[in-house]
C-alpha atoms as a PDB file:
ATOM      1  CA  UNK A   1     -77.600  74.793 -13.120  1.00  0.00           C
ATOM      2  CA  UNK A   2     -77.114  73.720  -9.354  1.00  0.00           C
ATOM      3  CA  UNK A   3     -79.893  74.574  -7.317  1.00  0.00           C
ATOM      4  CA  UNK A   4     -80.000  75.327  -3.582  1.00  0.00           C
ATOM      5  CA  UNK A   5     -82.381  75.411  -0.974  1.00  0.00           C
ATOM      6  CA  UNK A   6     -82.520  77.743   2.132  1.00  0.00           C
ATOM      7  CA  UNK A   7     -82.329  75.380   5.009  1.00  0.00           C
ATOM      8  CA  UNK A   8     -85.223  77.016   7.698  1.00  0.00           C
ATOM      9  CA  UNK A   9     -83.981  75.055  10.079  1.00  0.00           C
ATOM     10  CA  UNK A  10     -80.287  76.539  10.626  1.00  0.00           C
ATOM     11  CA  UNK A  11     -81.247  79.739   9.167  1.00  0.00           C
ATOM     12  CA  UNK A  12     -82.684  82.812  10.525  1.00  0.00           C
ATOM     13  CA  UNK A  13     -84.763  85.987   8.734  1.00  0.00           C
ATOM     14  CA  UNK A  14     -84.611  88.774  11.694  1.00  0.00           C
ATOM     15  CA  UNK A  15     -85.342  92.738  12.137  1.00  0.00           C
ATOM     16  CA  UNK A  16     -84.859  95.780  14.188  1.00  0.00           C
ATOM     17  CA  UNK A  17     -86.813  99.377  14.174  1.00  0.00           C
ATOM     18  CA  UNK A  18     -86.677 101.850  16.673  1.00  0.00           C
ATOM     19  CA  UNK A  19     -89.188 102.184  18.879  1.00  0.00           C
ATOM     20  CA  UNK A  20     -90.162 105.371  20.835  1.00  0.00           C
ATOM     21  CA  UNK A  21     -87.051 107.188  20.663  1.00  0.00           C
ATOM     22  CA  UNK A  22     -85.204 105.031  22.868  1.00  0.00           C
ATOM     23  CA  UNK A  23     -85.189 101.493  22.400  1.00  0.00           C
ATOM     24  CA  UNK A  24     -85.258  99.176  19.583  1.00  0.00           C
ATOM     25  CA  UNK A  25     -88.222  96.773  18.777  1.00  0.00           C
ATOM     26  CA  UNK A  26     -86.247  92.786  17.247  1.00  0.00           C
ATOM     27  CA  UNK A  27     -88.043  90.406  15.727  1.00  0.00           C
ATOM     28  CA  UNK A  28     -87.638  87.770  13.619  1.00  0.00           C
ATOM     29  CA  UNK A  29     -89.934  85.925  10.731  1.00  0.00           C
ATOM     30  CA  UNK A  30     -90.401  82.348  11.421  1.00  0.00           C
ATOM     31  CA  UNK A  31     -91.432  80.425   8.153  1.00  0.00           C
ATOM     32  CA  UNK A  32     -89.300  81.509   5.045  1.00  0.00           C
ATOM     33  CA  UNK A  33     -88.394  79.952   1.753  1.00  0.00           C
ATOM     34  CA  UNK A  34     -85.689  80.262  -0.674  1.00  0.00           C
ATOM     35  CA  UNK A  35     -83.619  79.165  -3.447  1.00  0.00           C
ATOM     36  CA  UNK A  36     -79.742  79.968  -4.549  1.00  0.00           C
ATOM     37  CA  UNK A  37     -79.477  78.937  -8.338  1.00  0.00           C
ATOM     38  CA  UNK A  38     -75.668  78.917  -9.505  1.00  0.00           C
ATOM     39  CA  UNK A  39     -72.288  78.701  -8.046  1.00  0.00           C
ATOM     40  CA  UNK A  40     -72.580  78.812  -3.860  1.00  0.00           C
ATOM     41  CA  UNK A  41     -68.709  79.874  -4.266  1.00  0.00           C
ATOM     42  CA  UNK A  42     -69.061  82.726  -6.591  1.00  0.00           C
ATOM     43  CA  UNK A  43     -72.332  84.423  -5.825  1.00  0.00           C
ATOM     44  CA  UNK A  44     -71.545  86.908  -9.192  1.00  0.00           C
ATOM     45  CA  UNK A  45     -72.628  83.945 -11.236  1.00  0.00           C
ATOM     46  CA  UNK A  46     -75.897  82.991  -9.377  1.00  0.00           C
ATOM     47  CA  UNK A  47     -79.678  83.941  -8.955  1.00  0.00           C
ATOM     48  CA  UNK A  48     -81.452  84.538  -5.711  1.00  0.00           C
ATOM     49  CA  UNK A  49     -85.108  84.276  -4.943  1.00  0.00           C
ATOM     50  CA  UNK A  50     -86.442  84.391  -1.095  1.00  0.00           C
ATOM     51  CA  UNK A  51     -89.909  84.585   0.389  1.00  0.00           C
ATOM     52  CA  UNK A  52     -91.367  85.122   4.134  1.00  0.00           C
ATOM     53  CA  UNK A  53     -94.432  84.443   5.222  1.00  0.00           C
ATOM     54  CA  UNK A  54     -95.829  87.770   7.072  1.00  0.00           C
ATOM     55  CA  UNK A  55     -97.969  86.225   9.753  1.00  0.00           C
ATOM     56  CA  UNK A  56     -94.798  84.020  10.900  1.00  0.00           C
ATOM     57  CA  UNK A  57     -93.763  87.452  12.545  1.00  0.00           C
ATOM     58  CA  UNK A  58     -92.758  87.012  16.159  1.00  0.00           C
ATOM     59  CA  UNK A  59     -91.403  90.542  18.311  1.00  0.00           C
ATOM     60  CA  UNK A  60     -92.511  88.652  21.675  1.00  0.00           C
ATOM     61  CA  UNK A  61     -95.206  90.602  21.787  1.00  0.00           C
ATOM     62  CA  UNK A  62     -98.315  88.850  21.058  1.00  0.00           C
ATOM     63  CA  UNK A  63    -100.233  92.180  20.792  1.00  0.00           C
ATOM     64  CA  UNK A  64     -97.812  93.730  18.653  1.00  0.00           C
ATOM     65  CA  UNK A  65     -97.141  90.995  16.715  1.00  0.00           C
ATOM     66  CA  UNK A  66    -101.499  91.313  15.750  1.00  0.00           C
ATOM     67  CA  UNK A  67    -101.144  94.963  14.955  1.00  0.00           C
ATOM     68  CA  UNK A  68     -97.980  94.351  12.653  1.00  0.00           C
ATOM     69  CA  UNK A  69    -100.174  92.407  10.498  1.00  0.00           C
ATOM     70  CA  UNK A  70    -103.525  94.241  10.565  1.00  0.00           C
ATOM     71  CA  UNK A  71    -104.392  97.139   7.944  1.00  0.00           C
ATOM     72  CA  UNK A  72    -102.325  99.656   9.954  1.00  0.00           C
ATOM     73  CA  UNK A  73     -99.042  97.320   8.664  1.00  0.00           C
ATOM     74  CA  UNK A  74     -98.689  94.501   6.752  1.00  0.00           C
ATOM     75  CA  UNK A  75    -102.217  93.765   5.783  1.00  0.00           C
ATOM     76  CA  UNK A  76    -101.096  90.507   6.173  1.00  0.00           C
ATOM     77  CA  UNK A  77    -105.077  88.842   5.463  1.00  0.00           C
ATOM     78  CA  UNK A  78    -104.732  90.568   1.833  1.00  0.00           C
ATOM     79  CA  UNK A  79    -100.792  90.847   1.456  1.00  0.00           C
ATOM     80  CA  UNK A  80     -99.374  87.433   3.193  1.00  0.00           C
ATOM     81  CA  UNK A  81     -96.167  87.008   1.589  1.00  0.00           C
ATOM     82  CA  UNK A  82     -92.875  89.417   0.834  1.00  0.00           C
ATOM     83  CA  UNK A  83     -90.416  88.017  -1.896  1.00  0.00           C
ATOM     84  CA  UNK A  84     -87.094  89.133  -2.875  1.00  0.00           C
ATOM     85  CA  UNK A  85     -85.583  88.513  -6.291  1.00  0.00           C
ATOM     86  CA  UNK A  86     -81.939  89.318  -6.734  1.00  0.00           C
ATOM     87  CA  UNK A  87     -81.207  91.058  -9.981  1.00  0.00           C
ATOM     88  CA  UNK A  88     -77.439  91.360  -9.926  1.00  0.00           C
ATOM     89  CA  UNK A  89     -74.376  90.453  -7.531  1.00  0.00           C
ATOM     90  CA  UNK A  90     -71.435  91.633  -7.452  1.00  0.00           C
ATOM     91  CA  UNK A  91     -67.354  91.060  -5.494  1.00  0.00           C
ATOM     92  CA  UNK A  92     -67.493  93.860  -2.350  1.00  0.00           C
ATOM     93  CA  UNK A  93     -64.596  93.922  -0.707  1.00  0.00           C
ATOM     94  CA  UNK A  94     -63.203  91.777   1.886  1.00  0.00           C
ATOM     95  CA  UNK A  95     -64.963  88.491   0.187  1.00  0.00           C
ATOM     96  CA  UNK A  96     -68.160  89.900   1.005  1.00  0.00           C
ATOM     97  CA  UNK A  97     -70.908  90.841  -1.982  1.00  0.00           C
ATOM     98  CA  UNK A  98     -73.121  93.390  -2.526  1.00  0.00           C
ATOM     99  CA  UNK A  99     -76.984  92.286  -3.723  1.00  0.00           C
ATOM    100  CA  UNK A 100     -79.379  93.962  -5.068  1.00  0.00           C
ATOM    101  CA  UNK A 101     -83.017  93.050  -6.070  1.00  0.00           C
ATOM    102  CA  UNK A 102     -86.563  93.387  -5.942  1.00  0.00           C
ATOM    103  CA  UNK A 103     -88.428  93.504  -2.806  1.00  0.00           C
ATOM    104  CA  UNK A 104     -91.896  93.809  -2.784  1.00  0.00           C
ATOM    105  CA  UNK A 105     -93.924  94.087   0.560  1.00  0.00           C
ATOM    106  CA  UNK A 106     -97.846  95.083   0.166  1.00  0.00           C
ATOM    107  CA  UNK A 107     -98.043  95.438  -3.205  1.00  0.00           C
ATOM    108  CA  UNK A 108     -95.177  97.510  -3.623  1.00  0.00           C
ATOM    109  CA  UNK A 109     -92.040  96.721  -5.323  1.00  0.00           C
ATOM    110  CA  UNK A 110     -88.615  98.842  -4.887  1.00  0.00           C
ATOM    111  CA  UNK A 111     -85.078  98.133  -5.253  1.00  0.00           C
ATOM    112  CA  UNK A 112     -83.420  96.772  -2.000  1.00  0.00           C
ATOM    113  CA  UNK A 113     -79.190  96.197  -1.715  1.00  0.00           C
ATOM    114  CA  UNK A 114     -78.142  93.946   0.771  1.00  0.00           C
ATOM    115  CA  UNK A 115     -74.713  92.420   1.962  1.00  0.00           C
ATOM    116  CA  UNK A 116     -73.839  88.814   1.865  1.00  0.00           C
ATOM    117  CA  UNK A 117     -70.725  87.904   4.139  1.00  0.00           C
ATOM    118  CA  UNK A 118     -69.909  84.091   3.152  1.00  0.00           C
ATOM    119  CA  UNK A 119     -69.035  82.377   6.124  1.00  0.00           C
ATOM    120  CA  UNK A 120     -68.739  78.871   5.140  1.00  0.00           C
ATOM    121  CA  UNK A 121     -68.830  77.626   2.145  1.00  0.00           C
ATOM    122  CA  UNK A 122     -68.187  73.620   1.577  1.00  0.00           C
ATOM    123  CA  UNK A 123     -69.844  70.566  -1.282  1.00  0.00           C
ATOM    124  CA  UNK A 124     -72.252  70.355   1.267  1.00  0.00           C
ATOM    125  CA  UNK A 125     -73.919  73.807   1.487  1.00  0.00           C
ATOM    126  CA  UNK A 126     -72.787  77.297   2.438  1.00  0.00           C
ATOM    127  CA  UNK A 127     -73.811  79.221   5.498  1.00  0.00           C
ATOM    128  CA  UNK A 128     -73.956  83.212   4.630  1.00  0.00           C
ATOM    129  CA  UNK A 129     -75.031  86.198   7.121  1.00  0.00           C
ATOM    130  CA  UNK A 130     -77.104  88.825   5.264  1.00  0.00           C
ATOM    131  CA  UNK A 131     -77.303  92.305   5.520  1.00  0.00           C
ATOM    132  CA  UNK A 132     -79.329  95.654   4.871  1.00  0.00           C
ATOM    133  CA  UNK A 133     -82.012  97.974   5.880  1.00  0.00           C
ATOM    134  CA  UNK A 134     -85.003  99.224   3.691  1.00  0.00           C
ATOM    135  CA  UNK A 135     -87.301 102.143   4.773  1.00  0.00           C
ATOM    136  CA  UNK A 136     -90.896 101.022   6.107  1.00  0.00           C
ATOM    137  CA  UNK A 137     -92.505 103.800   4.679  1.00  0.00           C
ATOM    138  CA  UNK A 138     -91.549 103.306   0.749  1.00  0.00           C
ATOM    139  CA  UNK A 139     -93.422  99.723   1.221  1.00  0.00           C
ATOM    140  CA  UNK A 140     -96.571 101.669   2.560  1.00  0.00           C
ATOM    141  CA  UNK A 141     -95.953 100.647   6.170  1.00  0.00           C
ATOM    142  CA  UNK A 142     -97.182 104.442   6.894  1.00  0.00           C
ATOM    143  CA  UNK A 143     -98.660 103.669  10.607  1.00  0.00           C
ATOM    144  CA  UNK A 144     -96.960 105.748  13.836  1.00  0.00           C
ATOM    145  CA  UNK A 145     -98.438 107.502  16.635  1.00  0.00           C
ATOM    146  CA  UNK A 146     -96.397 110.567  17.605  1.00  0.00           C
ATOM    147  CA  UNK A 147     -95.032 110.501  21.090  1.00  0.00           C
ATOM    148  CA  UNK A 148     -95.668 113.425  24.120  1.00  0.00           C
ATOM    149  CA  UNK A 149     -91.844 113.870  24.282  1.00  0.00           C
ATOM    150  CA  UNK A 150     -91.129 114.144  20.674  1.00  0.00           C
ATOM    151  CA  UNK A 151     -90.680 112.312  18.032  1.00  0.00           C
ATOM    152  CA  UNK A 152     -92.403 108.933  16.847  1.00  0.00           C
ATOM    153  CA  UNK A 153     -93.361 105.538  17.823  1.00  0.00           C
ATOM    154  CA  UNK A 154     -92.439 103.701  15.393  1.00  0.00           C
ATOM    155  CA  UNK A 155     -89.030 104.774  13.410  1.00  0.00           C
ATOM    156  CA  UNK A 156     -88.782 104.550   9.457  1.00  0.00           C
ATOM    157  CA  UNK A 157     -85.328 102.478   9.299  1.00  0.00           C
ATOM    158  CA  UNK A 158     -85.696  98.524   9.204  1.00  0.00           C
ATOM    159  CA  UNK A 159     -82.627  96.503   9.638  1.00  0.00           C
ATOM    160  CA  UNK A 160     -82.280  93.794   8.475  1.00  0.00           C
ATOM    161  CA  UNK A 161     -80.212  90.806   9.682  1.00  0.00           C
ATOM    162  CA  UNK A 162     -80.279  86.917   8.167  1.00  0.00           C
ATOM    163  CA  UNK A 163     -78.054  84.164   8.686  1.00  0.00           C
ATOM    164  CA  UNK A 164     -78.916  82.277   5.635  1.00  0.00           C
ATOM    165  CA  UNK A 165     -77.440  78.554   5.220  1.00  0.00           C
ATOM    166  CA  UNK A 166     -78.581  76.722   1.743  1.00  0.00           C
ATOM    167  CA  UNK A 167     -78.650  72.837   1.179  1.00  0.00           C
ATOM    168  CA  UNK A 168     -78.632  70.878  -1.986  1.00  0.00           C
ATOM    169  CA  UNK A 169     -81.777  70.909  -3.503  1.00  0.00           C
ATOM    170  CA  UNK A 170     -83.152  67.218  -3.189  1.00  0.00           C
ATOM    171  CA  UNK A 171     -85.001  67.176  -6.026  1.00  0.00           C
ATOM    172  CA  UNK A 172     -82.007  68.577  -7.974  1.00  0.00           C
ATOM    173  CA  UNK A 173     -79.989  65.834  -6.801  1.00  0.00           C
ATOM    174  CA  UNK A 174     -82.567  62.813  -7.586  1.00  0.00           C
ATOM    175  CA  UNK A 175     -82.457  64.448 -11.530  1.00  0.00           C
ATOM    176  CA  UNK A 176     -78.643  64.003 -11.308  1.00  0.00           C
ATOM    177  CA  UNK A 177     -78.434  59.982 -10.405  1.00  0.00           C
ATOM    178  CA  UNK A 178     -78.557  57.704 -12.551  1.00  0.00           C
ATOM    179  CA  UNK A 179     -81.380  55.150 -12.562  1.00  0.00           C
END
């Protein structure tokens, strides 16, 4: 089975939540792993596993960016990882798939469907943007503050938002030449 390797360097694992009613909090994580096993042409025949690192989060808030991984968030200290393994994949329209998978953040693991929009896909490698938004508060990410004009800080709906680009896996490749 051909094995690929999320390339961190080309790729990208970012966020959005709103924030106070009015404006929208980005972010991104910045050290990620991940591994495409199967056919990088036909994603219905192949297995995806992913992992981020929680204190690699960066919202260009240094402050923030502390509280997202204290007790009143991630927990990161106890809880430093979130992984993602696909389950099934299947043809969307428009050559896009849907995927959908465990994701478990804290402890907690629910079902999560995301969108996978190939956008090149060559021998080399394949470059895919990725797609889909969970809610904070089925992974126990239960912290807000309400607001004096209504409403919340923090809102429930995380979107998500990866440009993903795999690489042959090297160590798949050194198996497969001869000595």
């Amino acid at each position: 089975m051909n094995r690929w390797k999320v390339d961190r360097i080309a790729s990208a694992v970012g966020f959005s939540v709103p924030h106070m009613m009015v404006s929208t909090v980005t972010g991104t994580f910045e050290e990620f792993s991940g591994e495409l096993q199967g056919n990088i042409a036909d994603l219905t025949k192949s297995k995806i596993s992913f992992q981020v690192i929680v204190p690699s989060i960066q919202t260009k808030n240094r402050d923030r960016d502390l509280h997202l991984c204290s007790e009143d968030f991630f927990d990161a200290q106890i809880f430093p990882q979130m992984t993602f393994t696909s389950r099934s994949i299947y043809n969307d329209i428009d050559g896009k798939y849907q995927m959908s998978g465990d994701l478990t953040v804290k402890n907690t693991t629910k079902r999560a469907v995301f969108c996978i929009t190939p956008k090149e896909v060559t021998i080399f490698g394949a470059n895919y943007l990725v797609e889909g938004e969970i809610k904070r508060k089925d992974f126990g990410l239960m912290w807000n503050r309400a607001i004096e004009a209504g409403g919340v800080m923090v809102g429930d709906v995380i979107d998500i938002r990866m440009t993903i680009v795999v690489s042959k896996d090297e160590e798949n490749i050194k198996q497969q030449q001869p000595e």
